[in-house]
Structure formats: C-alpha cells, structure tokens
N, C-alpha and C. Protein backbone atom coordinates (compact mmCIF):
# COMPACT_ATOMS: atom_id res chain seq x y z
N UNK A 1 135.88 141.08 84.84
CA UNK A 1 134.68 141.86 85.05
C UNK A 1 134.87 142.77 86.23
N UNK A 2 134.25 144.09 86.30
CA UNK A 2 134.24 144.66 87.32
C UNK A 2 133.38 144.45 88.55
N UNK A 3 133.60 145.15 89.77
CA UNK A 3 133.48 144.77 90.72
C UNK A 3 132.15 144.46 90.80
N UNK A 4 131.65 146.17 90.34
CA UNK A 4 130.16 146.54 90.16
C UNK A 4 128.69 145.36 89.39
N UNK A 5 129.31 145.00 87.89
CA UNK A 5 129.01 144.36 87.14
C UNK A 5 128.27 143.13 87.87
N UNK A 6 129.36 142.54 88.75
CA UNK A 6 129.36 141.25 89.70
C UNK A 6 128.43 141.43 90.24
N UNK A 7 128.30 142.67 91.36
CA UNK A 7 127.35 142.81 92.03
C UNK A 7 125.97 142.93 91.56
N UNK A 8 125.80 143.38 90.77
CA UNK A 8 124.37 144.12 90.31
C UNK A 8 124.13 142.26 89.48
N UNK A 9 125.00 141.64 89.02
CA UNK A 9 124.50 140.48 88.31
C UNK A 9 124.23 139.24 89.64
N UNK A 10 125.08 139.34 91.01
CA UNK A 10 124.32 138.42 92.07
C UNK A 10 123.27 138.97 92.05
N UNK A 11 122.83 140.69 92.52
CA UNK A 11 121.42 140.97 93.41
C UNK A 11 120.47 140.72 91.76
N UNK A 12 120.57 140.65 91.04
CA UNK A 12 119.85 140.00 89.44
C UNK A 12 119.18 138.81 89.87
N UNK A 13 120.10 137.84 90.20
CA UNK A 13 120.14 136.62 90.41
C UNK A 13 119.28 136.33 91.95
N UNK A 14 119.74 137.00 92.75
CA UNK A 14 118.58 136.83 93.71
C UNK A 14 117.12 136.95 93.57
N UNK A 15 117.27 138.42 93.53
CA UNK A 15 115.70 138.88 93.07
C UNK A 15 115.09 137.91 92.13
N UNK A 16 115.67 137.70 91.17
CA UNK A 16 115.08 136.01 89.82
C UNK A 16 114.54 134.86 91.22
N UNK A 17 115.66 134.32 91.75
CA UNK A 17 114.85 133.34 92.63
C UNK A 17 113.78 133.89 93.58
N UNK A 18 114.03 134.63 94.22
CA UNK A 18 112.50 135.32 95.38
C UNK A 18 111.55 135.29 93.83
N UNK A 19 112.00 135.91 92.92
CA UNK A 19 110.56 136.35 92.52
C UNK A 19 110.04 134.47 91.88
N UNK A 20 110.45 133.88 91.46
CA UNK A 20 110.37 132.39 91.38
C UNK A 20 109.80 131.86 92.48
N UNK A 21 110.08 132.39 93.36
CA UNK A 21 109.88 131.45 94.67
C UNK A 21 108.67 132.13 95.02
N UNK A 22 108.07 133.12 94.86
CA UNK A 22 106.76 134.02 95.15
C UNK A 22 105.56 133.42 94.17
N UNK A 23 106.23 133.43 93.25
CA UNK A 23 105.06 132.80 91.75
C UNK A 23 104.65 131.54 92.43
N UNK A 24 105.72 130.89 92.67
CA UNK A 24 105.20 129.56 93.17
C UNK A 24 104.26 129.37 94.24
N UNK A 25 104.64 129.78 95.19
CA UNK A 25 103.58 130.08 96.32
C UNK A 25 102.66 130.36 96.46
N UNK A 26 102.40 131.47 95.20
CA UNK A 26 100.84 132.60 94.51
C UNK A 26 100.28 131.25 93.74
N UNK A 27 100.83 130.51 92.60
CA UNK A 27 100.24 129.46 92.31
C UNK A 27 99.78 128.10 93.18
N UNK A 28 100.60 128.05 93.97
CA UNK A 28 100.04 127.08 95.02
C UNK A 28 99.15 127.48 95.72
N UNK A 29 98.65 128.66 96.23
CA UNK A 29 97.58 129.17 96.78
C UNK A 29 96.21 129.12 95.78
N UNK A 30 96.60 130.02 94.52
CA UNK A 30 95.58 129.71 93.83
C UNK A 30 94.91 128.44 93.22
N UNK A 31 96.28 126.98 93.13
CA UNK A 31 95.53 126.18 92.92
C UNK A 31 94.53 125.16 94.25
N UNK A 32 94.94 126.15 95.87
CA UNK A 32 94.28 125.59 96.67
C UNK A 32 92.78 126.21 96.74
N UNK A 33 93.14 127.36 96.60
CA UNK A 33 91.56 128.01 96.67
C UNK A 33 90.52 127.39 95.64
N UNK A 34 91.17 127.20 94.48
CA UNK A 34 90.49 126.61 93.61
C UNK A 34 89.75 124.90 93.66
N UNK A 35 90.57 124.13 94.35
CA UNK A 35 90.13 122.92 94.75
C UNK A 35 88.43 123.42 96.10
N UNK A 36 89.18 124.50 96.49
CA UNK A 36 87.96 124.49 97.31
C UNK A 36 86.60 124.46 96.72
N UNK A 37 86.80 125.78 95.66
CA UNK A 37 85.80 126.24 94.82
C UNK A 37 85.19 125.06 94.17
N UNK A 38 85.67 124.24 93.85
CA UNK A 38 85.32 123.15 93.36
C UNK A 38 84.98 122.53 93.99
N UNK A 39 85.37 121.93 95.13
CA UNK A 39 84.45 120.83 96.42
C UNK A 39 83.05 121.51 97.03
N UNK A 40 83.22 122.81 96.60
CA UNK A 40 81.98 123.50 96.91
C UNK A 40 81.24 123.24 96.07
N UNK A 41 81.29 123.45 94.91
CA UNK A 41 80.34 123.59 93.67
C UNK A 41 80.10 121.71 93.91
N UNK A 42 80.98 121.18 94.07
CA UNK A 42 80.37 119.71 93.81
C UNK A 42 79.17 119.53 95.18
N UNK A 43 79.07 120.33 96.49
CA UNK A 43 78.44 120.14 97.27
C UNK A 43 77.08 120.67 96.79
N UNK A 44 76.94 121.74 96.12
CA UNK A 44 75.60 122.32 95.51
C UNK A 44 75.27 121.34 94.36
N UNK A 45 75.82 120.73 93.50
CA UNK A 45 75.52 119.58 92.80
C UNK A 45 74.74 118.67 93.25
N UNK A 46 74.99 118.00 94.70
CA UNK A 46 74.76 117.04 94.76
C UNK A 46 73.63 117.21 95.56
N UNK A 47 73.56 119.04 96.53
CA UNK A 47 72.10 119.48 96.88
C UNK A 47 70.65 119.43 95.77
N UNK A 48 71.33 119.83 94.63
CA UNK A 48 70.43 120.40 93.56
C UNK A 48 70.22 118.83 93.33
N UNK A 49 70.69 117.80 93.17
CA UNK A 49 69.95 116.37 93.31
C UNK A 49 69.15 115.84 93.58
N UNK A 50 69.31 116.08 94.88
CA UNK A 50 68.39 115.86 95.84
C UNK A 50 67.25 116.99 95.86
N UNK A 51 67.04 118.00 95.67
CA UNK A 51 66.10 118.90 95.66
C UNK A 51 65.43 118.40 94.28
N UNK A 52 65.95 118.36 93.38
CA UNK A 52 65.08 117.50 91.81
C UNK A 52 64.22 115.87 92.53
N UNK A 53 64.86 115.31 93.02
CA UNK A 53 64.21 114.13 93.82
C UNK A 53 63.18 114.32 94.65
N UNK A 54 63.30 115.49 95.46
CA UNK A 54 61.82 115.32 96.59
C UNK A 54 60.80 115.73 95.74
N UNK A 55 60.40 116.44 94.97
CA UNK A 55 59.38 116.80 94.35
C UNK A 55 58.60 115.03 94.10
N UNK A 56 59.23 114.33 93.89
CA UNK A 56 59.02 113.10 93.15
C UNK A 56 58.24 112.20 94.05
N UNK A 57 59.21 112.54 95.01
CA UNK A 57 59.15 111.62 96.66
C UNK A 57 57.76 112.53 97.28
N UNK A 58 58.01 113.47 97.46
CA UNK A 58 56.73 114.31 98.15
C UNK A 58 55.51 113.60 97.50
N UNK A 59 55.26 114.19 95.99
CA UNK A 59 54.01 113.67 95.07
C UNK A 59 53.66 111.82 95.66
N UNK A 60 54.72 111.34 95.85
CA UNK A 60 54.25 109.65 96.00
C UNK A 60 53.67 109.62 97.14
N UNK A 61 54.32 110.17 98.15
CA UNK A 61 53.69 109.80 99.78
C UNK A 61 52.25 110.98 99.65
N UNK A 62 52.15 111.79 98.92
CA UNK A 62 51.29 112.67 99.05
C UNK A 62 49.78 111.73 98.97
N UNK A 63 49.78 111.14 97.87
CA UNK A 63 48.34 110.26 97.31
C UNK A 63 48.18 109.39 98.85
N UNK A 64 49.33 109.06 99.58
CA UNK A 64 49.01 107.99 100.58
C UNK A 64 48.51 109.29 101.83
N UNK A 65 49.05 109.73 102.49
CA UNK A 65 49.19 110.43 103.12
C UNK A 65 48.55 112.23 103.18
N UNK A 66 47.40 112.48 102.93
CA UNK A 66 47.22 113.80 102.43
C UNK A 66 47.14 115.05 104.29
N UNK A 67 47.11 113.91 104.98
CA UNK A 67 46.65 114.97 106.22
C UNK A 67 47.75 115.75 106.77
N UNK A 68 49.39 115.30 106.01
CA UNK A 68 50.58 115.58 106.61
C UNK A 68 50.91 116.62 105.60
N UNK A 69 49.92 117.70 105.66
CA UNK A 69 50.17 119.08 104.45
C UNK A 69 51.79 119.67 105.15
N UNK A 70 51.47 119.92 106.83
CA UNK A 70 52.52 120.56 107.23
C UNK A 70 53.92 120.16 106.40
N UNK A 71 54.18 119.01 106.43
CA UNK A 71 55.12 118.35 106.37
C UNK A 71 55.86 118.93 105.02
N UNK A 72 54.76 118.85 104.16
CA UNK A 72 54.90 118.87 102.78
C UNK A 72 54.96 120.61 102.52
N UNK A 73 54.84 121.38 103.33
CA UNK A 73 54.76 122.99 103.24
C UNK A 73 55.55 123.02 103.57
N UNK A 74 56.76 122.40 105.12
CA UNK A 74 57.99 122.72 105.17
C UNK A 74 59.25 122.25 104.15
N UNK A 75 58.78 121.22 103.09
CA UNK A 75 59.84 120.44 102.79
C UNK A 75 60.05 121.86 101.48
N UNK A 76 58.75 121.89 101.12
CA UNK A 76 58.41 123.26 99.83
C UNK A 76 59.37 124.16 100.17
N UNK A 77 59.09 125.10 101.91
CA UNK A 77 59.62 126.13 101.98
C UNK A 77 61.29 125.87 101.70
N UNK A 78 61.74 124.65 102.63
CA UNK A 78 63.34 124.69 102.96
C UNK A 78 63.64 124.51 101.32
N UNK A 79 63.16 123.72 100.59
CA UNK A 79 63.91 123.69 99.11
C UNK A 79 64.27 125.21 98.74
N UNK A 80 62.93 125.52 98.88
CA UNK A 80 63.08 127.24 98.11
C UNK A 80 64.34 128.17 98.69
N UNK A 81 63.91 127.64 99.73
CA UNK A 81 64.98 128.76 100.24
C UNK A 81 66.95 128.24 100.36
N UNK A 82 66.83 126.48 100.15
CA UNK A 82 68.41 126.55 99.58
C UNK A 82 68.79 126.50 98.48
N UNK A 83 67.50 126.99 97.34
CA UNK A 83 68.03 126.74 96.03
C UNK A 83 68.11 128.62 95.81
N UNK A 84 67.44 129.45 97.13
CA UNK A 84 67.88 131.16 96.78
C UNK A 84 69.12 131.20 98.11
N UNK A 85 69.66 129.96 98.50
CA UNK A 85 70.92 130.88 99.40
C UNK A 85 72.34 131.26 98.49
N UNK A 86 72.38 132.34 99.47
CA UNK A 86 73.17 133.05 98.45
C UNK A 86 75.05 133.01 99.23
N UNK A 87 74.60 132.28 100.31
CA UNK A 87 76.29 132.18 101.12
C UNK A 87 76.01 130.75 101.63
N UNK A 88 77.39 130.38 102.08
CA UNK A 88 77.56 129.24 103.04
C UNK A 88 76.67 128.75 103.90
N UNK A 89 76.92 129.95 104.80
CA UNK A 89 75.84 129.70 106.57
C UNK A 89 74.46 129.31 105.90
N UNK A 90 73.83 130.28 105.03
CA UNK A 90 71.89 130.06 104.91
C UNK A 90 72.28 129.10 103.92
N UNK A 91 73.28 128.51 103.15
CA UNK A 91 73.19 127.33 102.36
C UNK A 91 73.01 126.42 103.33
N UNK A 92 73.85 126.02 104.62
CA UNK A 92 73.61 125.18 105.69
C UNK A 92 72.62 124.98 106.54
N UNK A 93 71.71 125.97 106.75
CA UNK A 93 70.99 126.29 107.61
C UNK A 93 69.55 126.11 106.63
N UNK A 94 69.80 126.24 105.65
CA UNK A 94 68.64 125.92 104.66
C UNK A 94 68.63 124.07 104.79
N UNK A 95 69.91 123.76 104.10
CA UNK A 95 70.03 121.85 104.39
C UNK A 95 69.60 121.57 105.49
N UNK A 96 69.47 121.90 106.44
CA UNK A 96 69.31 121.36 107.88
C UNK A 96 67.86 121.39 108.08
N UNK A 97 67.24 122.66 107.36
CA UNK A 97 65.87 122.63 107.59
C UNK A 97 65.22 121.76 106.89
N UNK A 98 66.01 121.53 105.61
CA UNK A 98 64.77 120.34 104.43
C UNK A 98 65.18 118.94 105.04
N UNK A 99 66.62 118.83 105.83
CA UNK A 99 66.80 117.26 106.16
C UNK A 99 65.78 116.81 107.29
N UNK A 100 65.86 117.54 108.04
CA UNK A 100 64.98 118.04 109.24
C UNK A 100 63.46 117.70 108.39
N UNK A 101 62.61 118.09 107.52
CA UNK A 101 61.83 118.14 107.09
C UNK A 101 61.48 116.72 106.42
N UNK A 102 62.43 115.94 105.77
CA UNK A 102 63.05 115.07 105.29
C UNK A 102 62.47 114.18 106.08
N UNK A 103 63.62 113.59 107.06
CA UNK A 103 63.43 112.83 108.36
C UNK A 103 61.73 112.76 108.98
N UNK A 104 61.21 113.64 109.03
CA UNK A 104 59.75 113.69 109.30
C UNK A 104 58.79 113.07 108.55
N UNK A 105 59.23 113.55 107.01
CA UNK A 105 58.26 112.58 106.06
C UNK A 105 58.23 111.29 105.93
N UNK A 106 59.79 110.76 106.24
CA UNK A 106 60.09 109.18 106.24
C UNK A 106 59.86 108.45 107.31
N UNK A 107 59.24 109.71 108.66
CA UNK A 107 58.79 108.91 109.37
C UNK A 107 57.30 108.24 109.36
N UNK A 108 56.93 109.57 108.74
CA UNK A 108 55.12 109.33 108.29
C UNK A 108 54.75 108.06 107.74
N UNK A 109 56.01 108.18 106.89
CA UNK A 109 55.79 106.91 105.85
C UNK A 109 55.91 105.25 106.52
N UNK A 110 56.55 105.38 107.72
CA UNK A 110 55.76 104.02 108.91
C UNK A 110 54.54 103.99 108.92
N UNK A 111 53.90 104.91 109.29
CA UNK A 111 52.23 104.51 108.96
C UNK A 111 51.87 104.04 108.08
N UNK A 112 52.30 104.20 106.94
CA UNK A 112 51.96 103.74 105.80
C UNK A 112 52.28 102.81 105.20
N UNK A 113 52.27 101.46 105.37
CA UNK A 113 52.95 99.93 104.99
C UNK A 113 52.54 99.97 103.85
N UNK A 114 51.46 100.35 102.84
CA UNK A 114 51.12 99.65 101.24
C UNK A 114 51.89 100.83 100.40
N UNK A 115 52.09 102.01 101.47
CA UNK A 115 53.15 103.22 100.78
C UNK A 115 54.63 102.30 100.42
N UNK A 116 55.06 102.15 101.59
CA UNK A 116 56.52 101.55 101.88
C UNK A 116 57.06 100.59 100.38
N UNK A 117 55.69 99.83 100.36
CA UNK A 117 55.93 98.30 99.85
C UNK A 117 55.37 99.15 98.11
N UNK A 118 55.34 100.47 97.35
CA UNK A 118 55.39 101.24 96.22
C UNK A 118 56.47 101.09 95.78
N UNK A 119 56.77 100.55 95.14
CA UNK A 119 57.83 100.66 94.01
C UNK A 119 58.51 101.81 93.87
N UNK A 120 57.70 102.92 93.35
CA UNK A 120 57.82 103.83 93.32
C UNK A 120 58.56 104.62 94.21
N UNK A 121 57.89 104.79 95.30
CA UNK A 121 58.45 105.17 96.72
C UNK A 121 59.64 104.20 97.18
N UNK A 122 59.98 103.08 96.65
CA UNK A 122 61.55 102.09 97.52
C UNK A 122 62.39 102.97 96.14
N UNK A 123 62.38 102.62 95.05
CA UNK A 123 63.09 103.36 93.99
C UNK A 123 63.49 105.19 94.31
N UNK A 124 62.78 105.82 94.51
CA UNK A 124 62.80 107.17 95.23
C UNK A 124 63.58 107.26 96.67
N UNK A 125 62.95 106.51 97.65
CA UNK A 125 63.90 106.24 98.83
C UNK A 125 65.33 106.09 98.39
N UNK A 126 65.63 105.10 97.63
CA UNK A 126 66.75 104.33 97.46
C UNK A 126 67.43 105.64 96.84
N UNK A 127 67.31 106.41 95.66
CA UNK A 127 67.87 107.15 95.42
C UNK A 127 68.14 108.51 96.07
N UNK A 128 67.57 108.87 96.97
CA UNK A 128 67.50 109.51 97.96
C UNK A 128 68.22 109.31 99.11
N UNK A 129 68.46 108.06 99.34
CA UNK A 129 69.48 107.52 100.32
C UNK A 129 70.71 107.51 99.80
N UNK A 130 71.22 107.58 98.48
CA UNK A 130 72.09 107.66 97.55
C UNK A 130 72.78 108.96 97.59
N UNK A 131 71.92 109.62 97.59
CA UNK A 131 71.98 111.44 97.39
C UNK A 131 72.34 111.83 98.20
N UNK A 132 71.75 111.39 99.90
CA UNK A 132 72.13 112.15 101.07
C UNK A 132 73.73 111.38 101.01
N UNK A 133 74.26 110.18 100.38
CA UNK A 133 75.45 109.68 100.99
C UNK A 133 76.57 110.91 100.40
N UNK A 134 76.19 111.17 98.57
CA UNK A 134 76.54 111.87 98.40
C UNK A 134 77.10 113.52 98.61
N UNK A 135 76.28 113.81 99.58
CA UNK A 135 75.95 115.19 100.10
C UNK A 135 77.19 115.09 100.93
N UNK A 136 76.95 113.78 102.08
CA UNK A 136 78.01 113.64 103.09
C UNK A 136 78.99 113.66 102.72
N UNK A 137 79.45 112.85 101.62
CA UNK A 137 81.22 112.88 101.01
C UNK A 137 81.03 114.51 100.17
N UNK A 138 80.50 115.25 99.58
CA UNK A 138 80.75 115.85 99.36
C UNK A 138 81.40 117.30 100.45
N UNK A 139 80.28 117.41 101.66
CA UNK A 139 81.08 118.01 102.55
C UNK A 139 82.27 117.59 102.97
N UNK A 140 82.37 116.61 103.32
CA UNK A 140 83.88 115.78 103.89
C UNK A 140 85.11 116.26 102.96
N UNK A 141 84.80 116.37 101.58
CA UNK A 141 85.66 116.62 100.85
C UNK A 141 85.64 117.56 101.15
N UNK A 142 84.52 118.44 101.17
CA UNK A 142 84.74 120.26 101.05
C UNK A 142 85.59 120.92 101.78
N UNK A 143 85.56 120.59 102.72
CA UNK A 143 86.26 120.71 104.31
C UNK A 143 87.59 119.90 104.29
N UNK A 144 87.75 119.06 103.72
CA UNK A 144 89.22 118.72 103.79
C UNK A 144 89.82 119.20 102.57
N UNK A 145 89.28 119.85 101.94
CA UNK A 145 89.98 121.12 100.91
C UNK A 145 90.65 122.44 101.90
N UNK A 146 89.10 123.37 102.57
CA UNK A 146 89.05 124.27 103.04
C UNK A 146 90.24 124.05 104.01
N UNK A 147 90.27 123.02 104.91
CA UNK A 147 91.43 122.62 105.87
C UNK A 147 92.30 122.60 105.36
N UNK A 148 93.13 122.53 104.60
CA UNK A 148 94.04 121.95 103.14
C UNK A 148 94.52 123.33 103.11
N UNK A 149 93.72 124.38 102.60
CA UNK A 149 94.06 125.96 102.22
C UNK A 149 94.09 126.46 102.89
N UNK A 150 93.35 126.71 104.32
CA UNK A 150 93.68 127.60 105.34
C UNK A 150 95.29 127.01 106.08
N UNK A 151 95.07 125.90 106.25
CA UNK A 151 96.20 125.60 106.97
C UNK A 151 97.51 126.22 105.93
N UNK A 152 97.38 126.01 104.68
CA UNK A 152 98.86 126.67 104.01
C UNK A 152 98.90 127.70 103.74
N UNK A 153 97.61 128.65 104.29
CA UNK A 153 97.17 130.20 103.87
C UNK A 153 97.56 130.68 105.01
N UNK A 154 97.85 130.27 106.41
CA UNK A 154 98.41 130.44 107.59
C UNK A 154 99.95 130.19 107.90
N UNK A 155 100.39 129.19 106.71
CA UNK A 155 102.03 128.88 107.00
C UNK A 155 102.69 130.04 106.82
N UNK A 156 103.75 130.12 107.33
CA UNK A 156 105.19 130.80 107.15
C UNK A 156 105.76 129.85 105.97
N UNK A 157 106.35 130.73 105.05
CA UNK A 157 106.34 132.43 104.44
C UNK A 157 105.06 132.49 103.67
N UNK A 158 104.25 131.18 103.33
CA UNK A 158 102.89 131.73 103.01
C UNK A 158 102.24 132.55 103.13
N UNK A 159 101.91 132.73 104.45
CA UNK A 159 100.48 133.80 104.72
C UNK A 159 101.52 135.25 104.71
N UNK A 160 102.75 135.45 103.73
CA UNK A 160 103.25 136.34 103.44
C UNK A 160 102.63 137.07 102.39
N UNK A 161 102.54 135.77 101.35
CA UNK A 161 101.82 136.25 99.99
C UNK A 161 100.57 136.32 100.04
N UNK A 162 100.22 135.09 101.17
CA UNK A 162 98.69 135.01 101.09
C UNK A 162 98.11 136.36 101.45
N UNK A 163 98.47 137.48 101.99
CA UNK A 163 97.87 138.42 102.44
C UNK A 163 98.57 139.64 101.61
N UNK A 164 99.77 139.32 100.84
CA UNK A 164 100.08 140.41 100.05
C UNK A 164 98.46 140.40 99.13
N UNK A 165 98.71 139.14 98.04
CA UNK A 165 97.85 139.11 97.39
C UNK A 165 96.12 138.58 97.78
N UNK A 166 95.74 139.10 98.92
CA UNK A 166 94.50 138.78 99.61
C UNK A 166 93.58 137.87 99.29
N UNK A 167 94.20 136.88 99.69
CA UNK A 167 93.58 135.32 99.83
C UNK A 167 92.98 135.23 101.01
N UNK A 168 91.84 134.90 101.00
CA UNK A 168 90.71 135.17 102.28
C UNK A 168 91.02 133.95 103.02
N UNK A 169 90.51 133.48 104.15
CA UNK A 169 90.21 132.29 104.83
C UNK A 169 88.86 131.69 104.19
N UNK A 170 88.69 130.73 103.47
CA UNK A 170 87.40 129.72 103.51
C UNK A 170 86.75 129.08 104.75
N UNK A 171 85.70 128.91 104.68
CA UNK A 171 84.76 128.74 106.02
C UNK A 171 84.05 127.32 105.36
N UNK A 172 84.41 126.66 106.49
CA UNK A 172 83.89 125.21 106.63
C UNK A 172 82.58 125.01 106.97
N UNK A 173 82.10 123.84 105.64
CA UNK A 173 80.71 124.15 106.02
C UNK A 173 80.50 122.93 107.33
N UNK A 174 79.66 123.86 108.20
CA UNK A 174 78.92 122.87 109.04
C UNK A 174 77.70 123.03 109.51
N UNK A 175 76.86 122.07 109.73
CA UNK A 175 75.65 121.92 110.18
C UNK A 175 75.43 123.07 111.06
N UNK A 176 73.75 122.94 111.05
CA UNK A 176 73.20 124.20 111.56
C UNK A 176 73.13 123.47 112.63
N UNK A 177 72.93 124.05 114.05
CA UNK A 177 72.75 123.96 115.11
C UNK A 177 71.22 123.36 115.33
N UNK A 178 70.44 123.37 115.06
CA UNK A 178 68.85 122.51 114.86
C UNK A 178 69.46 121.56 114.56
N UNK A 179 70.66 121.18 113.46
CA UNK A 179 70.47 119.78 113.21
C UNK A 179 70.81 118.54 114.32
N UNK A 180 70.91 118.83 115.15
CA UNK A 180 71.52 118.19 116.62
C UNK A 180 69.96 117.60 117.34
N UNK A 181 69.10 118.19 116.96
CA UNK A 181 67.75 118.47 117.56
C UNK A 181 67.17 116.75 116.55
N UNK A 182 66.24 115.84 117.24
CA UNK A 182 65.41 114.91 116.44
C UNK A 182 64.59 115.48 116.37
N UNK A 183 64.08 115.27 114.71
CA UNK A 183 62.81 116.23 114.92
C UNK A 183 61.69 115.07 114.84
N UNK A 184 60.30 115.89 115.53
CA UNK A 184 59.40 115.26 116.71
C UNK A 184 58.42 115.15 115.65
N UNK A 185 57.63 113.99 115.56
CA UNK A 185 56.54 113.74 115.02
C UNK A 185 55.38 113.48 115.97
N UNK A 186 54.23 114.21 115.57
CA UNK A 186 53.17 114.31 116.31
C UNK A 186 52.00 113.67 115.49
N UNK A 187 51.82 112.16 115.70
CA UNK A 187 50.35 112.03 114.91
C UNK A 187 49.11 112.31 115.57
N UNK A 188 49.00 112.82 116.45
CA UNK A 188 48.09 112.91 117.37
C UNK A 188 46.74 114.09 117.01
N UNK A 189 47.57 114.73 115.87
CA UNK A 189 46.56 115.80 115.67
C UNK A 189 45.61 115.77 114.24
C-alpha cells in the first residue's frame, strides 16, 4: 500500500474513535439531564398529592374550627399559586408558603381534641404525613440527580461537549428562605 493510502486510513481511524468517543459523552449527558427531568417531574407528582389532599383536610378541620378563615385563605392562595408556578424558584417558594400554611392549621387543630380524635381527620393527617415524607425523598433525589449532572457537565473533556452542544446547568431545588422562619400562631384574636 502506499504511503498516502496509510495515512488518510490512520487519520480515518482516529477521527472514527473521537467521533465514538463524543457520541458517548453527548449520550451520557443526555441520559443525565434526563434523570433530572425525571426526579423533577416525580417532585411535582408528589406536590400535586398533596395539593389533592388538603382540600379534604381543610373541609374536615373547617366544620370544627370556622374562626381560622385566615388560615384556610392562605392554604387556598399558596395551592393556587404552586399548581400556576411556572419555574423552580416560585415552585419552591410557593411549597414553603402552603407548608408554612400547613404547619399553622395542624397547630389549630390542638385546640381541637374531638377534631384530633375524627377519623377522618387521623386518616387525612396520616396521609398527609405520608405525602410530605414523599415530597422530602423526592427532593433528595432531585438534587442528587442535579448534583450527578452538573458535576459531569463541569468535568474535563465533558464540559467540552457539554457546551458544544449547550447543556445548561440544573438548579437545585431549595427551600425558600421563610421556610427557616416558625410560623406564629395567634389565638388571641
């Protein structure tokens, strides 16, 4: 064979592996982004759960409890507004306000011992306590996806392709800053 032949059939042979070795990388990215997409969607799952549940829970403590409208106007508003968020942050910042809202009603519901001891209301609790566990593993997961992809969306020779073919950074969800705050019950009024 000639000299030429040789040559042009190694740089063949190279270019075949880089471009092998690029596919791979593009697929490993895409199947990370995609795990994310998915630990996300399972986190709105397990919101939309729990948002089908308070309606249930609200109505029970409501018959016991009618003077705690506030309570029951904030739990209204925060649903509404994380079942219209349309990103991450006001998805978080929406959760924080109904848990927040949440926490308040279950405190009310100390006053109320023949509430507590409702069937109705321990069955609702219980599944509700179920839901929030869910919520929690679902972020945990979400985030140890998102961690998962950024960290290999940042490696060398990764974040080669990752930015040829513009693979964004995912953003970890975390609590809103209120949620740090106990929120204050006032029976006094």
């Amino acid at each position: 064979m000639k000299t030429g032949l040789k040559w042009l059939i190694g740089v063949g042979v190279v270019i075949g592996v880089i471009a092998i070795w690029v596919v791979g990388l593009y697929n490993s990215l895409v199947s990370s982004e995609q795990e994310v997409e998915t630990a996300r969607a399972n986190i709105e799952t397990q919101l939309q759960r729990r948002s089908d549940l308070i309606p249930n829970l609200v109505n029970t403590v409501q018959g016991y409890a009618t003077q705690e409208k506030d309570i029951f106007t904030d739990i209204a508003d925060a649903r509404a507004r994380l079942s219209g968020a349309s990103n991450l942050a006001d998805q978080a910042e929406a959760d924080s306000d109904l848990s927040s809202a949440l926490s308040r009603l279950l405190l009310v519901v100390e006053n109320y011992p023949e509430l507590k001891s409702n069937q109705n209301f321990q069955d609702l609790s219980t599944q509700l306590e179920g839901t929030e566990n869910r919520i929690a593993i679902a972020r945990q997961d979400y985030n140890t996806s998102v961690t998962r992809y950024n960290t290999k969306r940042r490696k060398f020779p990764t974040n080669i392709i990752a930015n040829i073919f513009g693979f964004e950074t995912a953003q970890l969800f975390e609590a809103n800053e209120s949620a740090e705050q106990v929120p204050v019950v006032d029976f006094s009024s």
